[in-house]
Protein backbone atom coordinates (compact mmCIF):
# COMPACT_ATOMS: atom_id res chain seq x y z
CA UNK A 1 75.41 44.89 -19.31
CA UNK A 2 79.18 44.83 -18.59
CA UNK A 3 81.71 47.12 -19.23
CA UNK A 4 83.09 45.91 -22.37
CA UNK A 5 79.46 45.85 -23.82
CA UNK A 6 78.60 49.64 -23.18
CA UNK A 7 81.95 50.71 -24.95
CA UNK A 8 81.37 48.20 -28.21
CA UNK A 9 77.41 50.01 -27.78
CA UNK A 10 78.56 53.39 -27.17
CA UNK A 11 80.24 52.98 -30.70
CA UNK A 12 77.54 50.72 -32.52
CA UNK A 13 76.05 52.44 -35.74
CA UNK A 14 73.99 49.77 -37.00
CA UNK A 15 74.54 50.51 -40.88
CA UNK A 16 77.60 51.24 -41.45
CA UNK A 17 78.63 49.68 -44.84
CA UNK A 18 75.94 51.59 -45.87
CA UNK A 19 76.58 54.62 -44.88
CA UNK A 20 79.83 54.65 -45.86
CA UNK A 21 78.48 53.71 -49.03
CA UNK A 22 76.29 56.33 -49.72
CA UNK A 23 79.01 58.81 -48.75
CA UNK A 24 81.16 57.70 -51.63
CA UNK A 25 78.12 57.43 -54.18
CA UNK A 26 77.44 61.26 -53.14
CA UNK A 27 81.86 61.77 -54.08
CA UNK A 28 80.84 59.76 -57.72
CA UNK A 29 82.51 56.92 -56.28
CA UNK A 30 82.30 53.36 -56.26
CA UNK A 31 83.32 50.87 -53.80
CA UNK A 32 85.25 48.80 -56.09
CA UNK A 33 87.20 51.98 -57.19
CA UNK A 34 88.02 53.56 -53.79
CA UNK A 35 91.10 53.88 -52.50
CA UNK A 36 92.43 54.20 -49.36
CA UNK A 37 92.37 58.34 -49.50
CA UNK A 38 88.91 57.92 -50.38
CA UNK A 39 88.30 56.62 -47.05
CA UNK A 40 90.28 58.47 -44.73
CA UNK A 41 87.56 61.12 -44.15
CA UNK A 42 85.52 58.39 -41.96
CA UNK A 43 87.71 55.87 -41.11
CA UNK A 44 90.16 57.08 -38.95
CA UNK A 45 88.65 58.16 -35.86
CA UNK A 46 90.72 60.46 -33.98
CA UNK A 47 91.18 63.84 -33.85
CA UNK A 48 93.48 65.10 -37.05
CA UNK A 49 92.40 62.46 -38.97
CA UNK A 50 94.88 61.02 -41.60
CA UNK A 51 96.77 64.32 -40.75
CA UNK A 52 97.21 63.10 -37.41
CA UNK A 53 98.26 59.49 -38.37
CA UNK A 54 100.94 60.42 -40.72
CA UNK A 55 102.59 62.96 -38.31
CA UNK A 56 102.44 60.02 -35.78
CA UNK A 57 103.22 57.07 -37.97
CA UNK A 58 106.29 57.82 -39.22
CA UNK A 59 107.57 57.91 -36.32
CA UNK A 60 107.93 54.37 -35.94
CA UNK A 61 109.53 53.74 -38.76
CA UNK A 62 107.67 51.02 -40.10
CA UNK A 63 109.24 48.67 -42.76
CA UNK A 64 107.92 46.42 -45.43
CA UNK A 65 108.80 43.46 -44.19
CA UNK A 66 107.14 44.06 -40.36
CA UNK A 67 103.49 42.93 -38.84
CA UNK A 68 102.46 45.79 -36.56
CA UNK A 69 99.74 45.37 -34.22
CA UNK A 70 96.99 48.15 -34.21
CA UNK A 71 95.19 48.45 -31.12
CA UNK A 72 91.82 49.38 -30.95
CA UNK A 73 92.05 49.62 -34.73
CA UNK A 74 87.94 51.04 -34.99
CA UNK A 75 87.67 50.72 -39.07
CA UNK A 76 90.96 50.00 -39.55
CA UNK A 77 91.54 53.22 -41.60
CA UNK A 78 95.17 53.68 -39.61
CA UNK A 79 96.28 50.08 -40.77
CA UNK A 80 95.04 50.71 -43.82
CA UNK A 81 96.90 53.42 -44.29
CA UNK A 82 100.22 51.98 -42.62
CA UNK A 83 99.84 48.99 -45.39
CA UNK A 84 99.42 51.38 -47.94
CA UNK A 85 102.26 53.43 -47.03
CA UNK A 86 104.69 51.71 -45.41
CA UNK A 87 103.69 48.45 -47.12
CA UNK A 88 104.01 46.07 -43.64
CA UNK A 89 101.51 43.74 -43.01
CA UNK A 90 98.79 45.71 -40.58
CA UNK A 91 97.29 43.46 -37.62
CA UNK A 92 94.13 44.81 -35.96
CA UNK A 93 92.30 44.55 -32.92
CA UNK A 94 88.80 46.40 -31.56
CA UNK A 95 86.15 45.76 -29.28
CA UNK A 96 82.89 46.46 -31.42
CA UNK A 97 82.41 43.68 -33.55
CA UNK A 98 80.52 46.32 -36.33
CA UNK A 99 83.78 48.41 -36.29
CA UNK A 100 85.85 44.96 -37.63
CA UNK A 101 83.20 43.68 -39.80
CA UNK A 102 82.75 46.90 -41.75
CA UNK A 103 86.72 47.53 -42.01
CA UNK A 104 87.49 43.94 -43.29
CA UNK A 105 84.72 45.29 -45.84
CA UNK A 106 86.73 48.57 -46.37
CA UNK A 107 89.65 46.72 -46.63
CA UNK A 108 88.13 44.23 -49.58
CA UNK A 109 87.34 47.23 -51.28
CA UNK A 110 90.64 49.05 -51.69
CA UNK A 111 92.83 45.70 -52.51
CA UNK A 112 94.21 45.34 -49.19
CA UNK A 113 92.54 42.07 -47.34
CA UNK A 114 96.07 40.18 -48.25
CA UNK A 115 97.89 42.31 -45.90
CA UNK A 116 95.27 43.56 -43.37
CA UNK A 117 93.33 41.28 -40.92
CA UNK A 118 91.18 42.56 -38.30
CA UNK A 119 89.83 41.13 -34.85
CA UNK A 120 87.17 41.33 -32.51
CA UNK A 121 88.56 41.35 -28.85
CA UNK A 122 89.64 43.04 -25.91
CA UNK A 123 93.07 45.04 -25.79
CA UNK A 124 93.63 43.68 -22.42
CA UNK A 125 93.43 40.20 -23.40
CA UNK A 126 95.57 40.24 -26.86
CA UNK A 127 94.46 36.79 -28.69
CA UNK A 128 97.81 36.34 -30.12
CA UNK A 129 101.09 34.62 -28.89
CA UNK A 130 104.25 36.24 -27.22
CA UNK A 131 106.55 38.19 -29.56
CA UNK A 132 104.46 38.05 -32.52
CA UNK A 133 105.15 41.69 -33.66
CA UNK A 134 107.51 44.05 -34.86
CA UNK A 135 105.68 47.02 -33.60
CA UNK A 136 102.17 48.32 -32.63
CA UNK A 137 100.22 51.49 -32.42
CA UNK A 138 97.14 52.48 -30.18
CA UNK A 139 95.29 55.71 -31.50
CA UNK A 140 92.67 57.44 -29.13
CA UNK A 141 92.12 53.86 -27.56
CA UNK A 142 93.02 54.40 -24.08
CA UNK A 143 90.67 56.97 -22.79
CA UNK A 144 87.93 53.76 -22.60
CA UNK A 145 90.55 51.71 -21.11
CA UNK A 146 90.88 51.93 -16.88
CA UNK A 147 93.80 49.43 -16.24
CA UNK A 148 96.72 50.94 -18.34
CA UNK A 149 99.51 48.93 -16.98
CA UNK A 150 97.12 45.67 -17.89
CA UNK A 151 96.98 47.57 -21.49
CA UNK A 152 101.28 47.41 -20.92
CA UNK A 153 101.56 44.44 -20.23
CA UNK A 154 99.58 42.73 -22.70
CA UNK A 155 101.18 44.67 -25.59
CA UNK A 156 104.36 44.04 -24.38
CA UNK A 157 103.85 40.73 -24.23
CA UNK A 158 103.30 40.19 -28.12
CA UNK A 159 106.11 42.48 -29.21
CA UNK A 160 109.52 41.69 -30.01
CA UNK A 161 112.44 42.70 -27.88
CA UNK A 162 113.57 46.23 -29.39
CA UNK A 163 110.21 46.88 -31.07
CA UNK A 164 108.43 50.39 -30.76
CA UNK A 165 104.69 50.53 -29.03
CA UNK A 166 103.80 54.36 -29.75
CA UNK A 167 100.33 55.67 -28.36
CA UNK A 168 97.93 58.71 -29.95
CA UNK A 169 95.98 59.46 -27.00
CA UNK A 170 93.51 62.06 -25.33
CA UNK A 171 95.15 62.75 -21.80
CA UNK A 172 94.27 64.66 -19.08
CA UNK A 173 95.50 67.93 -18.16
CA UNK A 174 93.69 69.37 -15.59
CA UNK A 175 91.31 67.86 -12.27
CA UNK A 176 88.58 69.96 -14.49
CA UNK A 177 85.41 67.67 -15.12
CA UNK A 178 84.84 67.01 -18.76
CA UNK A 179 82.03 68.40 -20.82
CA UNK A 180 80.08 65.14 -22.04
CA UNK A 181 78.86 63.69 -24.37
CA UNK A 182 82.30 63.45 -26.15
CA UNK A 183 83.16 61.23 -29.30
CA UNK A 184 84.45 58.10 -26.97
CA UNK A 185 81.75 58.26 -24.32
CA UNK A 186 78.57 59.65 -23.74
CA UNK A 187 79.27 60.39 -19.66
CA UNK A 188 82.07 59.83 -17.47
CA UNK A 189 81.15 56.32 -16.58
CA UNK A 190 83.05 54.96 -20.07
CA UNK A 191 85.59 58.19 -19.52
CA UNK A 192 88.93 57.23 -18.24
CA UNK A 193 91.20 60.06 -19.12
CA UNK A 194 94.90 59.70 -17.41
CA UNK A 195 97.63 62.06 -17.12
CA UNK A 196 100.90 61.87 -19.42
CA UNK A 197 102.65 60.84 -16.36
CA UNK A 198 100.68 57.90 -15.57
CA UNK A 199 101.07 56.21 -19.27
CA UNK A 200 104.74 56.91 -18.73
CA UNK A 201 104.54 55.04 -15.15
CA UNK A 202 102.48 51.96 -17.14
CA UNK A 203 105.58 51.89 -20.03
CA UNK A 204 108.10 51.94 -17.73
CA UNK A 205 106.58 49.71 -15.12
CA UNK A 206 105.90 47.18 -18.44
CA UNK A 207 109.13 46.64 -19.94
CA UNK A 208 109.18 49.89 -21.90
CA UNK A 209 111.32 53.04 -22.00
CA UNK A 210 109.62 56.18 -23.53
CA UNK A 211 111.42 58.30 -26.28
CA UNK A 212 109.21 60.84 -27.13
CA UNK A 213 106.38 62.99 -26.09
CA UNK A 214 104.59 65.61 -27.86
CA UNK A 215 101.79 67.37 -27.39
CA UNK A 216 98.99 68.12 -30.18
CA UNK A 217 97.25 70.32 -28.66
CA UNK A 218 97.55 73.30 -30.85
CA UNK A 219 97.38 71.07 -33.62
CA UNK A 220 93.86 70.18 -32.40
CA UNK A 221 92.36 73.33 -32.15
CA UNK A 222 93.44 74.39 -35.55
CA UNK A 223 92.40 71.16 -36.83
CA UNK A 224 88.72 72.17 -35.51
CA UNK A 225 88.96 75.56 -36.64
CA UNK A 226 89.05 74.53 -39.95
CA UNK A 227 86.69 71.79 -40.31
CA UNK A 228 84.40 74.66 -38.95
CA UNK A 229 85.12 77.05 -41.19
CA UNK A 230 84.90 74.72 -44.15
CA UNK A 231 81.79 73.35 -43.05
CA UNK A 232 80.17 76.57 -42.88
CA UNK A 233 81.40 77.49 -46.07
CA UNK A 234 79.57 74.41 -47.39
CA UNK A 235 76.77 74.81 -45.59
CA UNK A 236 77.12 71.69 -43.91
CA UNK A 237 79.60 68.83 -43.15
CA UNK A 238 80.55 66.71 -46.51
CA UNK A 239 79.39 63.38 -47.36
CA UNK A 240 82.30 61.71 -45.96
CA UNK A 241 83.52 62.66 -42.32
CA UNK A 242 83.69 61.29 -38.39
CA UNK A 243 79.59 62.77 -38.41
CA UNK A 244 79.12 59.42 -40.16
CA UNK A 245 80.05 57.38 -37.21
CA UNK A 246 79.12 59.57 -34.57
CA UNK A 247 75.79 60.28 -36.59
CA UNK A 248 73.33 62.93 -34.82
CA UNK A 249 75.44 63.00 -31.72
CA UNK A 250 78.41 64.88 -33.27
CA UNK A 251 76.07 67.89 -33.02
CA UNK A 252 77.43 67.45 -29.67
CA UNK A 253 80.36 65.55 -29.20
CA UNK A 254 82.37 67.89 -31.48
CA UNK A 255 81.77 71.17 -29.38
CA UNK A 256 82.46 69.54 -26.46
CA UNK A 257 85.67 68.01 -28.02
CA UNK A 258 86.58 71.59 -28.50
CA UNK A 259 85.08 73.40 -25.12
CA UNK A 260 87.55 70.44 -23.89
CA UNK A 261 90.30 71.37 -25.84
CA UNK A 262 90.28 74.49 -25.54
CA UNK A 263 89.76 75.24 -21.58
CA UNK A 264 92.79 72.94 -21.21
CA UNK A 265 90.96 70.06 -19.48
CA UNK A 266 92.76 67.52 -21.82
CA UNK A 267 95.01 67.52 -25.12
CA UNK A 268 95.83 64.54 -27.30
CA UNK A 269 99.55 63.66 -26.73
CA UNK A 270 102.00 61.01 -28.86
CA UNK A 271 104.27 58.91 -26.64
CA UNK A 272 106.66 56.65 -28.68
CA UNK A 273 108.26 54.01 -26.53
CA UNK A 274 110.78 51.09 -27.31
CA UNK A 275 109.96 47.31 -25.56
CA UNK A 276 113.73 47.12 -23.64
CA UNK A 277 115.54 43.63 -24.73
């Protein structure tokens, strides 16, 4: 098995439409009536959820008339959301072929297929020609990807001069060894967490100059907190939520997440940069 196979595994469910299903049925919902805040619960898979993606979103100021590549778009809850908000035309990419079928599903569902299409391929081997896009995103993608200035390069090969790539990434923080399993890989063999400095030396070494950086780390621990608390208040987690995906393993992968989180071993981090001319 090669590498690419044990990441698309590692994130394999097996019956998904389904379960996504049955998580709506339980909300009195149908799948013909959902809409996209229906779905954001399960289908944006990073930490912060839709939260997360609107804080880090609008920072790229997306515009109607754009196509904006998502790489590594999982479900494709975060283009779903960008179409819906920002009303561009979303472009996605991801590596497990379940992930894409299911969100073109997800997309058919809440009206969206006209401006959404989604992809089944590698992020370091883009299937689409130079310049294509007017912007692209990457949210908790790159901790599963080794080569990040190969990552670079091909995404700043199919953007536009002047275009923004931001990235919504776990990073490392310390030389402390991860507690595993965590929601992106089950050991450290699929693990490969780099310091903010080194995405900065793979923008800049790629055609890109960085604008911002910002740390979520607070964010992320109070963003745990309360999913906690309100799942103990329910008694459980609702019928909607990232323990879909990660099914029994999130009994797991979310206190590690947090024993990660909080001992300072990583923090997710936004970097917005801008392809020079």
């Amino acid at each position: 098995m090669d590498y690419a196979e044990k990441i698309s595994n590692h994130y394999a469910h097996g019956n998904l439409v389904s379960a996504i299903k049955a998580g709506l049925a339980a909300h009195g919902i149908k799948p013909d009536n959902a809409r996209v805040e229906d779905l954001g619960p399960v289908d944006e898979f990073h930490i912060g959820g839709r939260i997360a993606s609107a804080h880090f979103l609008d920072q790229l100021n997306i515009k109607p008339a754009q196509t904006i590549l998502d790489v590594g778009c999982g479900l494709g809850g975060s283009a779903r959301f960008a179409a819906d908000t920002y009303g561009a035309k979303l472009v996605g990419l991801d590596l497990t072929a379940e992930y894409v079928s299911a969100g073109q599903t997800l997309c058919d569902w809440v009206g969206l297929s006209d401006r959404i299409e989604l992809h089944q391929g590698s992020a370091l081997s883009l299937p689409f020609e130079a310049a294509r896009f007017d912007g692209a995103f990457m949210m908790h993608v790159g901790m599963n990807i080794q080569d990040k200035p190969a990552l670079m390069a091909e995404v700043s090969r199919v953007l536009k001069p002047g275009t923004k790539f931001g990235i919504y990434d776990i990073m490392k923080t310390s030389d402390e060894d991860l507690a595993y399993p965590v929601p992106w890989a089950t050991t450290s063999e699929t693990s490969w967490l780099a310091r903010p400095e080194d995405y900065r030396a793979a923008f800049e070494d790629n055609g890109f100059k960085v604008v911002s950086e910002n740390s979520r780390q607070a964010f992320a621990l109070e963003f745990f907190k309360k999913m906690k608390a309100a799942n103990n208040a329910a008694d459980g987690p609702p019928p909607l939520g990232l323990h879909v995906l990660m099914q029994q393993s999130s009994a797991e992968k979310i206190p590690n997440m947090v024993a990660n989180l909080a001992a300072n071993r990583m923090s997710p981090v936004e970097m917005i940069a801008v392809k020079r001319a």
